[in-house]
N, C-alpha and C. Protein backbone atom coordinates (compact mmCIF):
# COMPACT_ATOMS: atom_id res chain seq x y z
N UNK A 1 -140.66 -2.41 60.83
CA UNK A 1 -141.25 -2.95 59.63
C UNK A 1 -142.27 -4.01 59.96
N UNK A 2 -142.11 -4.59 60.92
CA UNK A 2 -143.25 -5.73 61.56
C UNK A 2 -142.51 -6.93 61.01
N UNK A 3 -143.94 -8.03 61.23
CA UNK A 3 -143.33 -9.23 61.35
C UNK A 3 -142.57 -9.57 60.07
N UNK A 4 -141.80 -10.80 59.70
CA UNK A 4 -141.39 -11.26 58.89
C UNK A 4 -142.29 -12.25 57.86
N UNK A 5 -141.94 -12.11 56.32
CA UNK A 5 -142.51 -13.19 56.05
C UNK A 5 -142.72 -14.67 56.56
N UNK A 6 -142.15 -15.40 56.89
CA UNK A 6 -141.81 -16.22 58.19
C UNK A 6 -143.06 -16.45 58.96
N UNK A 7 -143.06 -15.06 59.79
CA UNK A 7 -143.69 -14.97 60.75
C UNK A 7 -145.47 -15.10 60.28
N UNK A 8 -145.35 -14.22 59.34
CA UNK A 8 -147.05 -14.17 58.75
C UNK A 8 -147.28 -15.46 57.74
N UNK A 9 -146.36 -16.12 57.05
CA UNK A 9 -146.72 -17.39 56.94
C UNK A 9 -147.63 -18.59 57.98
N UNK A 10 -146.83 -18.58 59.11
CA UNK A 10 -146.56 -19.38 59.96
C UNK A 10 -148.35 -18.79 60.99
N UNK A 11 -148.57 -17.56 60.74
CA UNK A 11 -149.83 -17.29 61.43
C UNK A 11 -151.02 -17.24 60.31
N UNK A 12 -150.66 -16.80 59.16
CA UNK A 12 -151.92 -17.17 58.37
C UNK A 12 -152.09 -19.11 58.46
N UNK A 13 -151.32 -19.99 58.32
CA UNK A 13 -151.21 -20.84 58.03
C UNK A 13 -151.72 -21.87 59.74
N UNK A 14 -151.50 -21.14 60.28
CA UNK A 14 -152.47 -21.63 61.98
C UNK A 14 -153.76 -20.66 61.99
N UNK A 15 -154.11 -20.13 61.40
CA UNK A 15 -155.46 -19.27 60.77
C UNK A 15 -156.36 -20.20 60.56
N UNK A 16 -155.83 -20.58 59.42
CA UNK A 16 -156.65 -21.60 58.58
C UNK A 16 -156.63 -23.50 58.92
N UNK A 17 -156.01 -23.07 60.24
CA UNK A 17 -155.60 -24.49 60.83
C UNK A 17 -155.02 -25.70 59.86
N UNK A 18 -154.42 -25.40 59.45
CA UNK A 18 -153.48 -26.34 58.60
C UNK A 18 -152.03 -26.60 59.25
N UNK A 19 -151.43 -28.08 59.09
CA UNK A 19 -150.29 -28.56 59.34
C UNK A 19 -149.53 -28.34 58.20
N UNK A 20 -148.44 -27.85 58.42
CA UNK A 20 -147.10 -28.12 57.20
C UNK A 20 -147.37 -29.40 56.34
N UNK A 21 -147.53 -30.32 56.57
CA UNK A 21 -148.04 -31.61 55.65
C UNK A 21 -149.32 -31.08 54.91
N UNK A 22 -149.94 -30.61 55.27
CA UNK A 22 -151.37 -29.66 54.49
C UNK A 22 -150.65 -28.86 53.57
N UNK A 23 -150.58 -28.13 54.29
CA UNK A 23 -150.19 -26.75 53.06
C UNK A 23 -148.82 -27.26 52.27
N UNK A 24 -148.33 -28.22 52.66
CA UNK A 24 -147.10 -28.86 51.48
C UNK A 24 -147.63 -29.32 50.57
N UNK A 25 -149.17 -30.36 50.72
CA UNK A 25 -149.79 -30.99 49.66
C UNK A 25 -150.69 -30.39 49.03
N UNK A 26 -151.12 -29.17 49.74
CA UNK A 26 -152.27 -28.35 49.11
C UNK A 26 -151.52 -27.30 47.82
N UNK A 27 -150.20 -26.61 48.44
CA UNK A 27 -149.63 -25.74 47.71
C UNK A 27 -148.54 -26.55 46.72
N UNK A 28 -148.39 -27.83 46.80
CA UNK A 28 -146.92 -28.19 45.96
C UNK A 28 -145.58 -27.95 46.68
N UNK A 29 -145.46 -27.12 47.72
CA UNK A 29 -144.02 -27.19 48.28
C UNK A 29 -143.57 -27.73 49.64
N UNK A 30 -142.77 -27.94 49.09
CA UNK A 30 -142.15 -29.06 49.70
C UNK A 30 -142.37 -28.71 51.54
N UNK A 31 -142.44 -29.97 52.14
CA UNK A 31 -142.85 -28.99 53.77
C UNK A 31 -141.38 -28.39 54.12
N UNK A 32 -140.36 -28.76 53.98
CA UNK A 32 -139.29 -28.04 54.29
C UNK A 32 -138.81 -27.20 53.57
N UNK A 33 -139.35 -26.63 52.95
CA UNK A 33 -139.06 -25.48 51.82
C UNK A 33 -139.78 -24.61 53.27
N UNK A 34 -141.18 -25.34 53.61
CA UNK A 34 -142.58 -23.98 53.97
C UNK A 34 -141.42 -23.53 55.61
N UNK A 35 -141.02 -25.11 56.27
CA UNK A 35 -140.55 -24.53 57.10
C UNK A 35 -139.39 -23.72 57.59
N UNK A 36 -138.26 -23.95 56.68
CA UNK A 36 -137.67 -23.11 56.32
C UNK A 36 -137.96 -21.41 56.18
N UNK A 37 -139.28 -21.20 55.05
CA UNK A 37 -139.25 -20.13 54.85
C UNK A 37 -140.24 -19.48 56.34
N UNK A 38 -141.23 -20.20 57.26
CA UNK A 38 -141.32 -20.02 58.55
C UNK A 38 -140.29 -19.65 59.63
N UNK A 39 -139.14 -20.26 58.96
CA UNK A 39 -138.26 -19.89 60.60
C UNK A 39 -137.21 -19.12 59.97
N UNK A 40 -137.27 -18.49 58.79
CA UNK A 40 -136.87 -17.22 57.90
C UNK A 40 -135.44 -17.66 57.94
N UNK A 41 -135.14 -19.09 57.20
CA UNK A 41 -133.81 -19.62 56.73
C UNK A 41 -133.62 -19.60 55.55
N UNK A 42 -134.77 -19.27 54.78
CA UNK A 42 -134.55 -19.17 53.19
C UNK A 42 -135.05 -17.84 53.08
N UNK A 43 -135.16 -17.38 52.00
CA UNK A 43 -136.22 -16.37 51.45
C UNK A 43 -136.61 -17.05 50.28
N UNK A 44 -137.98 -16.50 49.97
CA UNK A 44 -138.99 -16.81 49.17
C UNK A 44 -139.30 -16.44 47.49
N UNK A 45 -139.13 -16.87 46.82
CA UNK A 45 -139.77 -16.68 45.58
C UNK A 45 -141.34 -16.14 45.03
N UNK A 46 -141.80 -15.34 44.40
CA UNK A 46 -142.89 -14.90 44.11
C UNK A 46 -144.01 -16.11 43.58
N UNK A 47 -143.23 -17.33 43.07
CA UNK A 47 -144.45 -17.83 42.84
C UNK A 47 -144.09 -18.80 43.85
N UNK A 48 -143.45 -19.19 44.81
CA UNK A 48 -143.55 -19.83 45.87
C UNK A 48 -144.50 -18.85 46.94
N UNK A 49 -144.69 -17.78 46.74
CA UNK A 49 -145.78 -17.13 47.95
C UNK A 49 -146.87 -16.84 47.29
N UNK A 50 -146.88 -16.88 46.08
CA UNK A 50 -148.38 -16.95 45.24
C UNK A 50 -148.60 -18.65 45.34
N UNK A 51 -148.05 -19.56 45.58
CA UNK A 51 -148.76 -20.61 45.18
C UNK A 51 -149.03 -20.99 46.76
N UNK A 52 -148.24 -20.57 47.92
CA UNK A 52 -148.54 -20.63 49.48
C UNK A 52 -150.24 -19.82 49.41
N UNK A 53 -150.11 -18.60 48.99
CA UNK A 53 -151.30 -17.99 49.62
C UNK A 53 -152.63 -18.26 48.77
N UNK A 54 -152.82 -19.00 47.65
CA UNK A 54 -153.35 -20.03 46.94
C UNK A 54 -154.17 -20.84 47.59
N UNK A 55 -152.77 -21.26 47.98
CA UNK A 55 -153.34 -22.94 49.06
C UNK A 55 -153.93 -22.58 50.66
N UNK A 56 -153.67 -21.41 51.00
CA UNK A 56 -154.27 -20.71 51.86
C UNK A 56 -155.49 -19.74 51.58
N UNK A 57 -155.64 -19.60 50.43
CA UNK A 57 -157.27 -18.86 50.06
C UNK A 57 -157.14 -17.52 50.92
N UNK A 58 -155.55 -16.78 50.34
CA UNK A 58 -155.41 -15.29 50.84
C UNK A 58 -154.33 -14.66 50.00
N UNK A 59 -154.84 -13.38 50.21
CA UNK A 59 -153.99 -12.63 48.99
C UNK A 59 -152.66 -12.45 49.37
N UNK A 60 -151.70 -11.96 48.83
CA UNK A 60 -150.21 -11.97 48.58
C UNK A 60 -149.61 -11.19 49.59
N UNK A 61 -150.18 -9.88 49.39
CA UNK A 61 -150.52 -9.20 50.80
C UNK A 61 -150.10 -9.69 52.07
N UNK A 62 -151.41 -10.65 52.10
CA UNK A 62 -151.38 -10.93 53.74
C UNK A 62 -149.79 -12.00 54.34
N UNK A 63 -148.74 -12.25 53.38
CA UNK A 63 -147.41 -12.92 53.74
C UNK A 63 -146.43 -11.84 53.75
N UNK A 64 -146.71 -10.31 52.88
CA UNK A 64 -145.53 -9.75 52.85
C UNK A 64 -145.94 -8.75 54.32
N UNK A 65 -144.68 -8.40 54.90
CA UNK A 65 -144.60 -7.44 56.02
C UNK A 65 -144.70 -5.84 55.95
N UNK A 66 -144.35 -5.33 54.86
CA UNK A 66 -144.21 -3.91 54.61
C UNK A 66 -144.61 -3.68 53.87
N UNK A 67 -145.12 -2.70 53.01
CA UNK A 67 -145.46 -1.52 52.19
C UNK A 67 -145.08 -0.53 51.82
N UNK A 68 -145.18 0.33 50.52
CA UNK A 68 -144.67 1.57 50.14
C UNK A 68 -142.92 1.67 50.36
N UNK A 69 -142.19 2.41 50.90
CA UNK A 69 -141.18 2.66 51.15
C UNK A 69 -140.58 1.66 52.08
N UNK A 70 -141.41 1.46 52.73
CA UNK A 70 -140.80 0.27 54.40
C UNK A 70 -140.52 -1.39 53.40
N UNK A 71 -141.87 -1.54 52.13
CA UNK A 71 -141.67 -2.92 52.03
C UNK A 71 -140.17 -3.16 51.37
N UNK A 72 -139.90 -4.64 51.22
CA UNK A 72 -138.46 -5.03 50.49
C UNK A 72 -139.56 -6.12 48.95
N UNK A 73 -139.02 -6.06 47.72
CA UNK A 73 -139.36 -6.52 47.01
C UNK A 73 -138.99 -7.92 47.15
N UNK A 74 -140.28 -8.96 46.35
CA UNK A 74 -139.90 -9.89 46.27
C UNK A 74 -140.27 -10.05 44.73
N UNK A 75 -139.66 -11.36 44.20
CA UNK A 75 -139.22 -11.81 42.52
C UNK A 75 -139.53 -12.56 42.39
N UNK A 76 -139.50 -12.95 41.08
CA UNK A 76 -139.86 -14.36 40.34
C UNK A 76 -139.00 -14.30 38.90
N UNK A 77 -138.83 -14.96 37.97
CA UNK A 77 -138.43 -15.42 36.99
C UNK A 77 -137.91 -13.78 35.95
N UNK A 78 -139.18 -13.32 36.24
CA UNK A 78 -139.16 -11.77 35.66
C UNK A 78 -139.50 -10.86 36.34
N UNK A 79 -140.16 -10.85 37.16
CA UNK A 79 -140.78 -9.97 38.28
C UNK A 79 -139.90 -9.68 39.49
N UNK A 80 -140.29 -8.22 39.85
CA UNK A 80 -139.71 -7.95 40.90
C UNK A 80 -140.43 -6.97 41.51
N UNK A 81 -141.24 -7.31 42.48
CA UNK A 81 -142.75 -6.30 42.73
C UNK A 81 -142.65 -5.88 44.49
N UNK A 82 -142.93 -4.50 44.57
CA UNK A 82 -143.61 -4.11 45.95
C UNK A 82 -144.35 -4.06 45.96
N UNK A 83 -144.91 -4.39 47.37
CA UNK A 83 -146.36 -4.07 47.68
C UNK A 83 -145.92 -2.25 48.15
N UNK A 84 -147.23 -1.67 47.68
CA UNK A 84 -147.68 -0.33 47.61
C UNK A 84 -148.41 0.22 48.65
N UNK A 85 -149.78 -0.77 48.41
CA UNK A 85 -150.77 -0.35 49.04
C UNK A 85 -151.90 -1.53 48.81
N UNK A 86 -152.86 -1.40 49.95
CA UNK A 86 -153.64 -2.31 49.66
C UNK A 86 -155.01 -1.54 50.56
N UNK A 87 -156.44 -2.19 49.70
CA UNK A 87 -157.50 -1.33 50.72
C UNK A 87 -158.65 -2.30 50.03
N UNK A 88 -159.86 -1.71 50.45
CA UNK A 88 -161.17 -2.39 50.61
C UNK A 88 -161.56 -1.70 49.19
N UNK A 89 -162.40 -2.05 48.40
CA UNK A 89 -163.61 -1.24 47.39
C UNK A 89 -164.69 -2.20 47.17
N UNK A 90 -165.92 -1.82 48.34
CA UNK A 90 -166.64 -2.76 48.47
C UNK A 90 -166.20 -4.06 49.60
N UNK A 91 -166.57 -4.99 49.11
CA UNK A 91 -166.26 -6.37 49.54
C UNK A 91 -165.18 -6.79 49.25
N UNK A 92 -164.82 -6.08 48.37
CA UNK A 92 -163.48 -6.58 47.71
C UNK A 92 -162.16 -6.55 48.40
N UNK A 93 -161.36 -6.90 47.77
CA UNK A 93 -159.65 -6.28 48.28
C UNK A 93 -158.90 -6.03 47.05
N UNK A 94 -158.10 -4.99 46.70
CA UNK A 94 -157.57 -4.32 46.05
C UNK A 94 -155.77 -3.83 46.40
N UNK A 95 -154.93 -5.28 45.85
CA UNK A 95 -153.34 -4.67 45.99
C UNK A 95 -152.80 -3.94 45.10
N UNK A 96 -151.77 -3.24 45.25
CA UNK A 96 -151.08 -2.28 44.09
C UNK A 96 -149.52 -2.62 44.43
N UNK A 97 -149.26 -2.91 43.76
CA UNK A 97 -147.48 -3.28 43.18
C UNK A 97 -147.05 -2.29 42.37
N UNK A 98 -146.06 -2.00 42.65
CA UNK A 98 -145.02 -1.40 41.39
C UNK A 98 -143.80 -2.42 41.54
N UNK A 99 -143.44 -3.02 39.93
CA UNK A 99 -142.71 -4.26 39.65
C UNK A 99 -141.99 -3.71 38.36
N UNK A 100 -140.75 -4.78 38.41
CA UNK A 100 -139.77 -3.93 37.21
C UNK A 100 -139.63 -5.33 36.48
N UNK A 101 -140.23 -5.38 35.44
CA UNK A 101 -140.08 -6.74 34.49
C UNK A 101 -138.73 -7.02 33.88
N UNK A 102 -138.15 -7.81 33.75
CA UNK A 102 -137.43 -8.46 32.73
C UNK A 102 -137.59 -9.10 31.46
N UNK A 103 -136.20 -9.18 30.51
CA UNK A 103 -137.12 -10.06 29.08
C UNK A 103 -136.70 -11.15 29.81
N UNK A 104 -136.36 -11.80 31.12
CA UNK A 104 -136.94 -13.40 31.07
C UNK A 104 -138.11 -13.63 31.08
N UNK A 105 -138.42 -14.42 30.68
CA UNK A 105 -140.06 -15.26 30.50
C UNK A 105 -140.75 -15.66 31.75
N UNK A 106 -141.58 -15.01 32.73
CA UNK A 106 -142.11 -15.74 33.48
C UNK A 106 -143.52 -15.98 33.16
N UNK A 107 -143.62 -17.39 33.80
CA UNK A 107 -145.33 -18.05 33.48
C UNK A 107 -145.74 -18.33 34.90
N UNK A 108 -146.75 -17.63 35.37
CA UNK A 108 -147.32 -17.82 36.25
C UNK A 108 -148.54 -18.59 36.51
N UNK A 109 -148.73 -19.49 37.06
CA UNK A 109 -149.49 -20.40 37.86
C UNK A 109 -151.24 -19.54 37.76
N UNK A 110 -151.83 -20.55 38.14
CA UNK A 110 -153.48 -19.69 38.23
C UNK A 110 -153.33 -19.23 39.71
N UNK A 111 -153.65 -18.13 39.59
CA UNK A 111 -154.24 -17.75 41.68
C UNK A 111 -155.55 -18.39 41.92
N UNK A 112 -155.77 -17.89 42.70
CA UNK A 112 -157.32 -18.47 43.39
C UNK A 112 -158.19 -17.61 42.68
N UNK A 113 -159.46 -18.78 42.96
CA UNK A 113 -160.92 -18.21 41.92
C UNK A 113 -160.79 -17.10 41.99
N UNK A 114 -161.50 -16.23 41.15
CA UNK A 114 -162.02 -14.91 41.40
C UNK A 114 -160.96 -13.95 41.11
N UNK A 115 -159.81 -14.27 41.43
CA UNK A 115 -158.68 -12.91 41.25
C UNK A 115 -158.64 -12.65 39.91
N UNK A 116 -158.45 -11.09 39.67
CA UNK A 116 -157.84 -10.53 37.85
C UNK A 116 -156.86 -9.55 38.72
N UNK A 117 -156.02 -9.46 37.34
CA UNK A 117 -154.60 -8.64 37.58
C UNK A 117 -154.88 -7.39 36.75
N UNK A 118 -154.60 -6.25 36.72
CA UNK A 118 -154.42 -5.14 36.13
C UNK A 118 -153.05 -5.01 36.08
N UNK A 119 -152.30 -4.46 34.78
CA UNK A 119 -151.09 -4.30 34.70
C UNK A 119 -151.31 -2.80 33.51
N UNK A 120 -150.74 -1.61 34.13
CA UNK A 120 -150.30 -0.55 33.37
C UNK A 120 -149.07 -0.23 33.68
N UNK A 121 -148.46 -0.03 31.84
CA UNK A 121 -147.13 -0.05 31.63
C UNK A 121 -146.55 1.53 31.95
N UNK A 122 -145.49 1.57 32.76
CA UNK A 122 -144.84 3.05 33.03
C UNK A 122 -143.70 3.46 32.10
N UNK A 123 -142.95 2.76 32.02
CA UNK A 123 -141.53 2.52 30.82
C UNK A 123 -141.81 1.06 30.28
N UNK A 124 -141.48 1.61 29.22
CA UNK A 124 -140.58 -0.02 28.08
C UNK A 124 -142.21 -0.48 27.64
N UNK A 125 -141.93 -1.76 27.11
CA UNK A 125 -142.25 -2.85 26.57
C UNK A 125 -142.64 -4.11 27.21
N UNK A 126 -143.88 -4.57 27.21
CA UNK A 126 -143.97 -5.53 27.89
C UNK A 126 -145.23 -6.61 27.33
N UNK A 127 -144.77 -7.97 27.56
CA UNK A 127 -146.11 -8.77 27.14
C UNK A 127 -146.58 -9.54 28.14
N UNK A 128 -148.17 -9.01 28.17
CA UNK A 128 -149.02 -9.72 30.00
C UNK A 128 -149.95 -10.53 29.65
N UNK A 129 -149.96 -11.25 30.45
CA UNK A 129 -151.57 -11.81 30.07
C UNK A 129 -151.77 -13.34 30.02
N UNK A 130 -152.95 -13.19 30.03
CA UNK A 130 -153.06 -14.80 30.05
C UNK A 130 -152.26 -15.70 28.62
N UNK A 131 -151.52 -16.69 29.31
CA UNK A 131 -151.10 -17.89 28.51
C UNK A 131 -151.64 -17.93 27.04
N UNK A 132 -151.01 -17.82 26.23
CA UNK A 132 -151.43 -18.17 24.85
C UNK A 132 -152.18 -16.95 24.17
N UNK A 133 -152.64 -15.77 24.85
CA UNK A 133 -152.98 -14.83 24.68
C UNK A 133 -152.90 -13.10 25.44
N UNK A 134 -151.14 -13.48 25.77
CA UNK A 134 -150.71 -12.32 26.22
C UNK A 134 -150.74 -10.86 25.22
N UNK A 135 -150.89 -10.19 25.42
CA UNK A 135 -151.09 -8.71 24.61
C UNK A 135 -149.42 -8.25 24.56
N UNK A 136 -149.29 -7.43 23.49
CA UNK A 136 -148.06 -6.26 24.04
C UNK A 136 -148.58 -5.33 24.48
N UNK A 137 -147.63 -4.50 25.32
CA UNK A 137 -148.46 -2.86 25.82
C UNK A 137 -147.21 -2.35 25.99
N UNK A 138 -147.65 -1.13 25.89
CA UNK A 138 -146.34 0.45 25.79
C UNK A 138 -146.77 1.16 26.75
N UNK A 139 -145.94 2.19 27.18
CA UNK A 139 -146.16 2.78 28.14
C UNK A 139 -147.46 3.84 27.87
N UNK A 140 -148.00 3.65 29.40
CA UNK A 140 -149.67 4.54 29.33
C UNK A 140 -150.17 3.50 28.83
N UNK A 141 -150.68 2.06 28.38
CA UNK A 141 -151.41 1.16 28.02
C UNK A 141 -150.93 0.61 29.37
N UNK A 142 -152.69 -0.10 29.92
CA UNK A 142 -152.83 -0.90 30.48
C UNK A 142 -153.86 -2.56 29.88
N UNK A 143 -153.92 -3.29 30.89
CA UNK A 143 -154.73 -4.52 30.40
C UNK A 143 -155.13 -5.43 31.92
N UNK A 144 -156.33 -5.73 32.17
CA UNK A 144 -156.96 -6.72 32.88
C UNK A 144 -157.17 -7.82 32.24
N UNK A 145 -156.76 -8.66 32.86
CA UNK A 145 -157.22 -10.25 32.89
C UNK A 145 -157.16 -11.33 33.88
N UNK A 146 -157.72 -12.51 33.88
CA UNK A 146 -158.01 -12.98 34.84
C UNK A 146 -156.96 -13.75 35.61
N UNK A 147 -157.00 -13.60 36.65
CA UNK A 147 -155.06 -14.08 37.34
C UNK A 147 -155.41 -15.11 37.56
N UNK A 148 -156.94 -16.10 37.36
CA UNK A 148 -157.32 -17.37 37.97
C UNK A 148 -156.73 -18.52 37.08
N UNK A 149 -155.90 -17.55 35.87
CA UNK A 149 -156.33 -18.64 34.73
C UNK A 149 -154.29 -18.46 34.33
N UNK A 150 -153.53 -19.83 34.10
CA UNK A 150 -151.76 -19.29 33.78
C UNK A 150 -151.96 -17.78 32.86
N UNK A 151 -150.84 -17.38 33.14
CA UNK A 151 -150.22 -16.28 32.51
C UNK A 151 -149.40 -15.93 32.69
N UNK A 152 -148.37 -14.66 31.44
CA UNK A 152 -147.00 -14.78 31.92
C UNK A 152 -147.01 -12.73 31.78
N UNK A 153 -145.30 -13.13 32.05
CA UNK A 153 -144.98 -11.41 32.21
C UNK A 153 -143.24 -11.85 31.55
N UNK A 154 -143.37 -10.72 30.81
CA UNK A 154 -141.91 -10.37 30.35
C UNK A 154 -141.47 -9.18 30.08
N UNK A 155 -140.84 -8.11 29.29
CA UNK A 155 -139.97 -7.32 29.15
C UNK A 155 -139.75 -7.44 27.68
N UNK A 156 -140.40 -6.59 26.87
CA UNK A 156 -139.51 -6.94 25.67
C UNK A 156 -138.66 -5.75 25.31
N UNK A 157 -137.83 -6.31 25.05
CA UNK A 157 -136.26 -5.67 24.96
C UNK A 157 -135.14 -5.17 26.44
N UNK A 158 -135.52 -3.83 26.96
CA UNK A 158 -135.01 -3.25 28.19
C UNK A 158 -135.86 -3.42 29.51
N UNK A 159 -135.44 -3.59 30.38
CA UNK A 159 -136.66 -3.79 31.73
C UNK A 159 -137.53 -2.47 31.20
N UNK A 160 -139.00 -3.13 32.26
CA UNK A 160 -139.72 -2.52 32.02
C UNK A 160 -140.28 -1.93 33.31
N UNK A 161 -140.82 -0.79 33.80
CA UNK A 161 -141.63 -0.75 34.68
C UNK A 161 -143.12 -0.86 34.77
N UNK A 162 -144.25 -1.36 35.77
CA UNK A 162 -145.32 -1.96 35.40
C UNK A 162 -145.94 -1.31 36.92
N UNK A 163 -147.17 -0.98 36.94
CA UNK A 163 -148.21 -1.28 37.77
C UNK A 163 -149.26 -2.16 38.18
N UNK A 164 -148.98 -3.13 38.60
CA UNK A 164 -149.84 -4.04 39.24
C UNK A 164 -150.84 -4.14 39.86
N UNK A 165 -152.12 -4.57 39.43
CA UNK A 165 -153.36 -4.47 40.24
C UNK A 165 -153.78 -5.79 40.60
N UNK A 166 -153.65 -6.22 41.91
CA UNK A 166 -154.29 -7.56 41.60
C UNK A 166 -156.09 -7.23 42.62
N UNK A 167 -156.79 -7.72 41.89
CA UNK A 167 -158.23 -7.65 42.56
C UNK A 167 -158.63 -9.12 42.92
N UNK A 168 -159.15 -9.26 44.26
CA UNK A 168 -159.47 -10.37 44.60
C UNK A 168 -160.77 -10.00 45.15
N UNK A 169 -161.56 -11.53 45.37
CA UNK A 169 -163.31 -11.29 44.78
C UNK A 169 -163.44 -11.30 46.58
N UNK A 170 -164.83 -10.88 46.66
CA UNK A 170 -164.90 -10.98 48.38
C UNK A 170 -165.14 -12.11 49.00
N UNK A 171 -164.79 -12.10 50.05
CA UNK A 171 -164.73 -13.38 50.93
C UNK A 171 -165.96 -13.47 51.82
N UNK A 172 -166.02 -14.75 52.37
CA UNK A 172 -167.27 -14.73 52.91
C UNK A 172 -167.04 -14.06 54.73
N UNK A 173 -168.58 -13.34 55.08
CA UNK A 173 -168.07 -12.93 56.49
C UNK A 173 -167.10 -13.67 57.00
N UNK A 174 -167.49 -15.48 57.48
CA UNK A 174 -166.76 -15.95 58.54
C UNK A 174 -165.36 -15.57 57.81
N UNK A 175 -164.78 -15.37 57.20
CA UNK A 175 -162.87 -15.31 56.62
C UNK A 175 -162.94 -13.73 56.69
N UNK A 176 -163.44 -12.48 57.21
CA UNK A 176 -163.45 -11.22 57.99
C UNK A 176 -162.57 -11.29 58.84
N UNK A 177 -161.53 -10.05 59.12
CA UNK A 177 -161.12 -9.95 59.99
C UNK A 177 -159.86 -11.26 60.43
N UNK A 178 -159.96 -12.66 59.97
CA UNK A 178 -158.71 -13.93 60.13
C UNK A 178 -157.28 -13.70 59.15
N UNK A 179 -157.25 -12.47 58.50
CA UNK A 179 -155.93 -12.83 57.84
C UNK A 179 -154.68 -11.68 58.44
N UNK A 180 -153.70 -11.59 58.20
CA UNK A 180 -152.71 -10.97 59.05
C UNK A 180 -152.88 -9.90 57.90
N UNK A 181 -152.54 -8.60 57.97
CA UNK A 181 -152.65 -7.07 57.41
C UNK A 181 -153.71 -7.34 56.65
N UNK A 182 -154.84 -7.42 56.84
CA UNK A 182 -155.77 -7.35 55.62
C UNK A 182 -156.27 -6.21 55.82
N UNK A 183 -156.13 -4.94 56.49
CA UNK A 183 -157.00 -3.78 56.29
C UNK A 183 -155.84 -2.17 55.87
């Protein structure tokens, strides 16, 4: 399966030459939370590795180890998402999740500039979207909006299943080629 979250923390995060005191004050967590989840004594929360790869100016991607069948899901409040797949279109980068919502309420944090989320619904009921102006959607409805800006995810009524798109904007040459699985 390759390295561990842990492990690709701990190398994106000497990437970008940052100390644990950095990325504790840049991301909000605590440095012994980061080192912990470096020397793979904890496991991680979804918006604890969205708000790590934030503060690292890299997609979500580049912390998890596996994909498709090999990856293991990680969660948040309502979420519970694999990574799928991930590839280039353009300059761009393009992840795909399949995630199984809950009716708990999660509110998610802004990502970094430039990112929007695509979410099409497979089963159930669900409300996405940015803060204060989440949509409902049924299955076969999808919706984009901008992941730069809070927003939440829930489940209304029975879990739901969801497709996840997150699009992130392109990076400049020199950040080519420096992040762990980016291709």
């Amino acid at each position: 399966m390759g390295d561990s979250v842990g492990d690709q923390l701990r190398r994106l995060r000497e990437v970008r030459g940052m100390t644990l005191s950095e990325l504790a004050r840049v991301s909000g967590i605590g440095k012994g939370t980061i080192s912990e989840l470096e020397n793979d004594r904890r496991g991680a929360r979804l918006d604890t590795l969205f708000a790590l790869t934030t503060a690292l100016d890299a997609p979500l991607g580049a912390l998890l180890p596996g994909r498709g069948a090999d990856a293991e899901p990680v969660s948040g409040a309502s979420v519970s998402a694999t990574l799928l797949d991930r590839w280039t279109v353009g300059s761009s980068l393009v992840e795909a999740y399949r995630a199984t919502l809950t009716s708990d309420h999660q509110e998610s944090r802004a990502h970094a500039h430039g990112i929007e989320e695509t979410v099409t619904v497979i089963r159930g009921r669900v409300l996405v979207g940015p803060t204060g102006a989440a949509q409902e959607l049924r299955a076969g409805e999808s919706v984009r909006y901008p992941g730069d800006a809070p927003h939440r995810f829930h489940a209304l009524g029975d879990a739901a299943d969801v497709i996840l798109l997150m699009h992130y904007p392109p990076r400049t040459a020199s950040e080519e080629g420096h992040l762990p699985h980016d291709r």
